[in-house]
Protein backbone atom coordinates (compact mmCIF):
# COMPACT_ATOMS: atom_id res chain seq x y z
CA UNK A 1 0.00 0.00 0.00
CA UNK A 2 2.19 3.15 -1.28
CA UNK A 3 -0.27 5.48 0.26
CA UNK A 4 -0.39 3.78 3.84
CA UNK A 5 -0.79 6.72 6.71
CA UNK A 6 0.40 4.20 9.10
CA UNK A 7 2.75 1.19 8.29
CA UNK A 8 4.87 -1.15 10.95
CA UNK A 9 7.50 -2.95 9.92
CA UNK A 10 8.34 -6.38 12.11
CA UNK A 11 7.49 -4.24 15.03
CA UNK A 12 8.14 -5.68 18.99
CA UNK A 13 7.57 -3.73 21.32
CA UNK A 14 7.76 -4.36 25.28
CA UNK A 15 6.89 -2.63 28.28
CA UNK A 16 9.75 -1.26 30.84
CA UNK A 17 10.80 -4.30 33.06
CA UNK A 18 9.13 -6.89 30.94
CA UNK A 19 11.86 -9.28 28.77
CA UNK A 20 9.59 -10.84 26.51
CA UNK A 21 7.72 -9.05 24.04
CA UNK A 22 3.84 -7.77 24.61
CA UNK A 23 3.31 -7.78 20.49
CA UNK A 24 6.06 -9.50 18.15
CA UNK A 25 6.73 -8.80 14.55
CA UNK A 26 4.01 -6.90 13.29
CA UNK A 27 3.52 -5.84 9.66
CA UNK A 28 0.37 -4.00 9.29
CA UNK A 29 -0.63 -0.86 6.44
CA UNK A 30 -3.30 0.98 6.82
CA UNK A 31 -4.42 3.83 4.27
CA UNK A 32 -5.78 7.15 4.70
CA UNK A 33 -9.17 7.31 4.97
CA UNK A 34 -9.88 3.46 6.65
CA UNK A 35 -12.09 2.57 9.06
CA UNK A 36 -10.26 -0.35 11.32
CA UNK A 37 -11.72 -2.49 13.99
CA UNK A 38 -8.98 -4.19 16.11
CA UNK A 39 -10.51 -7.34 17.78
CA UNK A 40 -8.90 -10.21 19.97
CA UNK A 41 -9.14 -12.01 23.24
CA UNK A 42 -8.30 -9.67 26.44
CA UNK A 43 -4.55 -9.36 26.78
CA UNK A 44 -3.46 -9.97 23.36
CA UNK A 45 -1.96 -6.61 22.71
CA UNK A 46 -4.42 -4.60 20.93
CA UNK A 47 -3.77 -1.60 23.33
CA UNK A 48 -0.12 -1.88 22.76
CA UNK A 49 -0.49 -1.88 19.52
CA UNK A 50 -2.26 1.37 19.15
CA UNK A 51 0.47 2.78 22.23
CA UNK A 52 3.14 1.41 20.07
CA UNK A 53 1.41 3.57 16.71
CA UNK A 54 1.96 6.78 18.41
CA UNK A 55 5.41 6.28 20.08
CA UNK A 56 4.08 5.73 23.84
CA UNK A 57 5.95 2.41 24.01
CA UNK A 58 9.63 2.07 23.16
CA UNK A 59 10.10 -0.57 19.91
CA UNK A 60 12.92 -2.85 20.51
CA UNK A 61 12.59 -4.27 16.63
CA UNK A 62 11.54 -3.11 13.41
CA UNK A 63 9.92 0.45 12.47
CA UNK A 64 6.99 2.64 12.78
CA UNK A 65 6.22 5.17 10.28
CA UNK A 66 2.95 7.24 11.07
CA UNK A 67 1.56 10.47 8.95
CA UNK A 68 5.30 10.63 7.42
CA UNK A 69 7.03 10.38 10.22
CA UNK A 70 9.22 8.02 12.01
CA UNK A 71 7.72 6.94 15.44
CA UNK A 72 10.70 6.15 17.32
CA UNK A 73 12.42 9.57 15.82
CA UNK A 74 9.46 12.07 16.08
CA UNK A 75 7.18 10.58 18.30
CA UNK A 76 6.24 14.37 19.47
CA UNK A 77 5.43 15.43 15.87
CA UNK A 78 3.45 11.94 15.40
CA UNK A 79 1.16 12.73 18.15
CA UNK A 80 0.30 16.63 17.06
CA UNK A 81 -1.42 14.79 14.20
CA UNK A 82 -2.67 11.94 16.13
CA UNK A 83 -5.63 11.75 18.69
CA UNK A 84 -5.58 8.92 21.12
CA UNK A 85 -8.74 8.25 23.26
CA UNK A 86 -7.57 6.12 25.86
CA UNK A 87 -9.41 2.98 27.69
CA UNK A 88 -9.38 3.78 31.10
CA UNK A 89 -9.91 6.83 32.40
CA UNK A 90 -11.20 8.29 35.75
CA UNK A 91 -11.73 11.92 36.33
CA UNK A 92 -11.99 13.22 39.93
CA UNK A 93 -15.28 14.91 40.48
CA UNK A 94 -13.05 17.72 42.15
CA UNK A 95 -10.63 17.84 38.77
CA UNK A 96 -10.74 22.09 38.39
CA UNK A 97 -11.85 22.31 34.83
CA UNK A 98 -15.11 22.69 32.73
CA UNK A 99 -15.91 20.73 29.50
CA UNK A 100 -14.67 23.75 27.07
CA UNK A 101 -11.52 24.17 28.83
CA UNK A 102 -10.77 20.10 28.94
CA UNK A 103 -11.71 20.25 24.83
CA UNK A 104 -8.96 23.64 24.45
CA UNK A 105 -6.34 21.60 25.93
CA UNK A 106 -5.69 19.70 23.00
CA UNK A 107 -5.18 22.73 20.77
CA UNK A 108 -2.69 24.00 22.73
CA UNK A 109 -0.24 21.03 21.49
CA UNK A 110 -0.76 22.34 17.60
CA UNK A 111 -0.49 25.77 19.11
CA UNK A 112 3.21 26.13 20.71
CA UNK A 113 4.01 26.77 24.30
CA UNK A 114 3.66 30.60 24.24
CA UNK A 115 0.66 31.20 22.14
CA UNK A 116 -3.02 31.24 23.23
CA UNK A 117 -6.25 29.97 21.51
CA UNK A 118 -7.61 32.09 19.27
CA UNK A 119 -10.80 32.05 17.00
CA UNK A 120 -9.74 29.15 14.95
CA UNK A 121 -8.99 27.01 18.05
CA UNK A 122 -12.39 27.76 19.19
CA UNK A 123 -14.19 27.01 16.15
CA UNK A 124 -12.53 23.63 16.14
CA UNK A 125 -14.24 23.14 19.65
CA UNK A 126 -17.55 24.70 18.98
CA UNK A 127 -17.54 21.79 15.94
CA UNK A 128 -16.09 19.16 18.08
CA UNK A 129 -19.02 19.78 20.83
CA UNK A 130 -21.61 19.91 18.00
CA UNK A 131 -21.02 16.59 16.31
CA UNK A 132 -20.57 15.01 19.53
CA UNK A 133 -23.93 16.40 20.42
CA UNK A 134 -22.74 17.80 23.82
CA UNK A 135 -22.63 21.44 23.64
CA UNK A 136 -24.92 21.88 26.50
CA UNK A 137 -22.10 20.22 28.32
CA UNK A 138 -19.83 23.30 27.71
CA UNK A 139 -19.80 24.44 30.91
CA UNK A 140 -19.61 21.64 33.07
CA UNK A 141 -17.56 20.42 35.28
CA UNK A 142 -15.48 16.73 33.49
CA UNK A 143 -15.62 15.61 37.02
CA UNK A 144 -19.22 15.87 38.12
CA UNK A 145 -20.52 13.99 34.10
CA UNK A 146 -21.22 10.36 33.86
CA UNK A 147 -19.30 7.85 32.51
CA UNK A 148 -20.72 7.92 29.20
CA UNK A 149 -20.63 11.71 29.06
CA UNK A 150 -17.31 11.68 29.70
CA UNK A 151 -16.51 9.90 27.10
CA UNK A 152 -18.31 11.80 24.66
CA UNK A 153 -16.17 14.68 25.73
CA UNK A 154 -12.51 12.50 25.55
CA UNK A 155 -13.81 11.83 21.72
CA UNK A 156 -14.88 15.48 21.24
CA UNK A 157 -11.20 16.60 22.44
CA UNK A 158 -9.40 14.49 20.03
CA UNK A 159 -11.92 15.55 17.08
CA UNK A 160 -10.94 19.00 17.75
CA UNK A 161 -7.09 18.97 17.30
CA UNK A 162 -8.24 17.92 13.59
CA UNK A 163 -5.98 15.00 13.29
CA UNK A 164 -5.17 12.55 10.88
CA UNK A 165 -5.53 9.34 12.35
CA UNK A 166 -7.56 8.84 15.47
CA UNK A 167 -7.24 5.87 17.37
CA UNK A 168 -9.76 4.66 20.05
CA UNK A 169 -9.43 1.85 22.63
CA UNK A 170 -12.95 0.80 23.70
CA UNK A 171 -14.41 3.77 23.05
CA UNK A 172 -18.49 2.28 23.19
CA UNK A 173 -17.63 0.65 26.57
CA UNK A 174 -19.64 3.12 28.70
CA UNK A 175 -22.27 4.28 25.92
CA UNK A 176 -26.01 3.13 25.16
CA UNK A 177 -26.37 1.80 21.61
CA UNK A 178 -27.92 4.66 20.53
CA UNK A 179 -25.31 6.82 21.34
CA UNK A 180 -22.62 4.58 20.08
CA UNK A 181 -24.20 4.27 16.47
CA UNK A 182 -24.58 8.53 16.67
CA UNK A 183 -20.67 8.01 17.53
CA UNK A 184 -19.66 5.70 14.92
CA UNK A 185 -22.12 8.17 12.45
CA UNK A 186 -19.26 10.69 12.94
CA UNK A 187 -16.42 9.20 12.83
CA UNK A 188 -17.74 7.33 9.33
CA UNK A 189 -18.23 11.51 8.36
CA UNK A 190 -14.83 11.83 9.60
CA UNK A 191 -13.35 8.76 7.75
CA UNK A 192 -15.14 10.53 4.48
CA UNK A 193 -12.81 13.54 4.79
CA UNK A 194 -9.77 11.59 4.55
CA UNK A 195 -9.20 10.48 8.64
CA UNK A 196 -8.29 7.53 9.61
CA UNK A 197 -9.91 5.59 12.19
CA UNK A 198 -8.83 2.74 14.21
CA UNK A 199 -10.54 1.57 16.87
CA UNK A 200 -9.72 -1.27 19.54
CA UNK A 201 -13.31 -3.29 20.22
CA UNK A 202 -15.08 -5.30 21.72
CA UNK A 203 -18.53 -3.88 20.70
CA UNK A 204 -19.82 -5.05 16.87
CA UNK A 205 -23.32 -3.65 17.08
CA UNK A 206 -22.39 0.20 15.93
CA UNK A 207 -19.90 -0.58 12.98
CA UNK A 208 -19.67 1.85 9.14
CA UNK A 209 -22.86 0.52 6.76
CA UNK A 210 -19.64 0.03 4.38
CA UNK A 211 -16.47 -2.48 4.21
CA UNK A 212 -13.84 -2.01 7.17
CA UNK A 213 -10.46 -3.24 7.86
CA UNK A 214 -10.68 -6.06 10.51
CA UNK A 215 -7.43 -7.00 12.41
CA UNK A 216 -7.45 -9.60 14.84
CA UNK A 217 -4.72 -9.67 17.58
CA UNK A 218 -3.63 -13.28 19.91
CA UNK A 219 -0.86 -13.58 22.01
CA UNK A 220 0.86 -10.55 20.81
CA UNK A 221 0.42 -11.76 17.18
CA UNK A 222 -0.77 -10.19 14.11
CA UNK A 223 -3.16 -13.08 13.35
CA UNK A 224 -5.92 -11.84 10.77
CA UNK A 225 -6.09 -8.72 8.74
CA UNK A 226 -8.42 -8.42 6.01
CA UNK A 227 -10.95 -5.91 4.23
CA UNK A 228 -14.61 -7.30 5.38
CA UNK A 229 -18.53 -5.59 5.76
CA UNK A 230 -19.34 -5.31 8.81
CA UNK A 231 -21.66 -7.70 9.17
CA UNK A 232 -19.04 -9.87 9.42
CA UNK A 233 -16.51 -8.90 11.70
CA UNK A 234 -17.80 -9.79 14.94
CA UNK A 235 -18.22 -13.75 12.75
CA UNK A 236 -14.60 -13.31 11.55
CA UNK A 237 -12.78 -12.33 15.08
CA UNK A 238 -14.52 -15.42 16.97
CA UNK A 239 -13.45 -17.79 14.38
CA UNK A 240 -10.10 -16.93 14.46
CA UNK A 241 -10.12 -16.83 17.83
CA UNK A 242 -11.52 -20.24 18.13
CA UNK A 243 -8.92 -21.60 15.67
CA UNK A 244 -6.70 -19.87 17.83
CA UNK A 245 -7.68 -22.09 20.92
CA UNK A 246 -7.90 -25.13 19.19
């Protein structure tokens, strides 16, 4: 794929302390523009994966390339064009700041250390809130929202630094279906512009009405990566799995 946005080359990658590898020898290309569900059993290194995309893990083998840039080189520069919605997340209902001020946070990284929002930044968030759907949430403490708001507003955040690829780890775990097919609606809009979107999974029942790129993870293995609809992912992951097992 010459016009991969992210490609890893025979990439291991551990954690600090840890001898063996989490994920070992992984060759994966993924365009501009995908939509990519990451599926597996628990502990199988999808969440490294993604950590290992953006440069939060060290690689100990192989190479990461990401928007252009070398992950192990630029890591920095990767993730100003890179949101990240993490798994786990819990904010303290005392945590001093208000849903507009958590969503101008991640401008500030495209903006340089000196330099304050300005019009443009807050467009970005006004748009962010809006396709989210939570702009009555602007005010708000991050603390005092549920769990599913919450979320809403980590997704919002990334949306509004306008990057490239956006990875998301779990990121229908504490949302009604409703609200996750209104979330995947937007980031299949999002997709159309030319974003790509991976996302690690373990929810099939809000998935693009068009083809996606499924990759299944085991044992810190690349096992499965192929274009299917998405009717048949959630079919695809537990047969591999199963073969996995056997």
């Amino acid at each position: 794929m010459n016009d991969a946005i992210i490609r890893l080359q025979d990439v291991t990658t551990t954690y600090e302390g840890i001898s063996c590898p989490v994920i070992s020898n992984i060759n994966l290309e993924i365009g501009r523009g995908e939509f990519v569900i990451i599926g597996g059993p628990n502990g199988a290194g999808k969440t490294t994966l993604l950590e290992s995309m953006i440069g939060l893990l060290p690689i100990i083998h192989g190479s990461a390339t990401v928007c252009g840039l070398d992950v192990t080189r630029k890591g920095c520069e990767v993730r100003k064009k890179v949101g990240y919605v993490i798994q786990s997340f819990d904010f303290d209902p005392y945590t001093p700041f208000n849903v507009e001020e958590v969503m101008l946070i991640s401008r500030y990284g495209l903006l340089g250390f000196w330099k304050r929002p300005n019009g443009k930044d807050h467009e970005a968030v006004d748009l962010a809130l809006s396709m989210l759907d939570i702009e009555n949430l602007r005010k708000n403490h991050i603390g005092k929202l549920s769990g599913g708001q919450q979320q809403k507003v980590l997704i919002a955040h990334n949306l509004a630094k306008n990057p490239e690829v956006l990875l998301l780890d779990e990121p229908f775990s504490n949302l009604d279906l409703a609200t996750r097919e209104h979330v995947c609606e937007v980031l299949c809009k999002i997709t159309d512009s030319g974003v790509t979107v991976v996302i690690v999974s373990h929810a099939f029942d809000a998935l693009p009405k068009r083809d996606v790129r499924a990759v299944v993870m085991k044992d810190g293995l690349l096992v499965l990566n192929e274009i299917a609809h998405p009717t048949e992912v959630q079919g695809i992951i537990k047969r591999v799995s199963e073969e996995r097992n056997a």
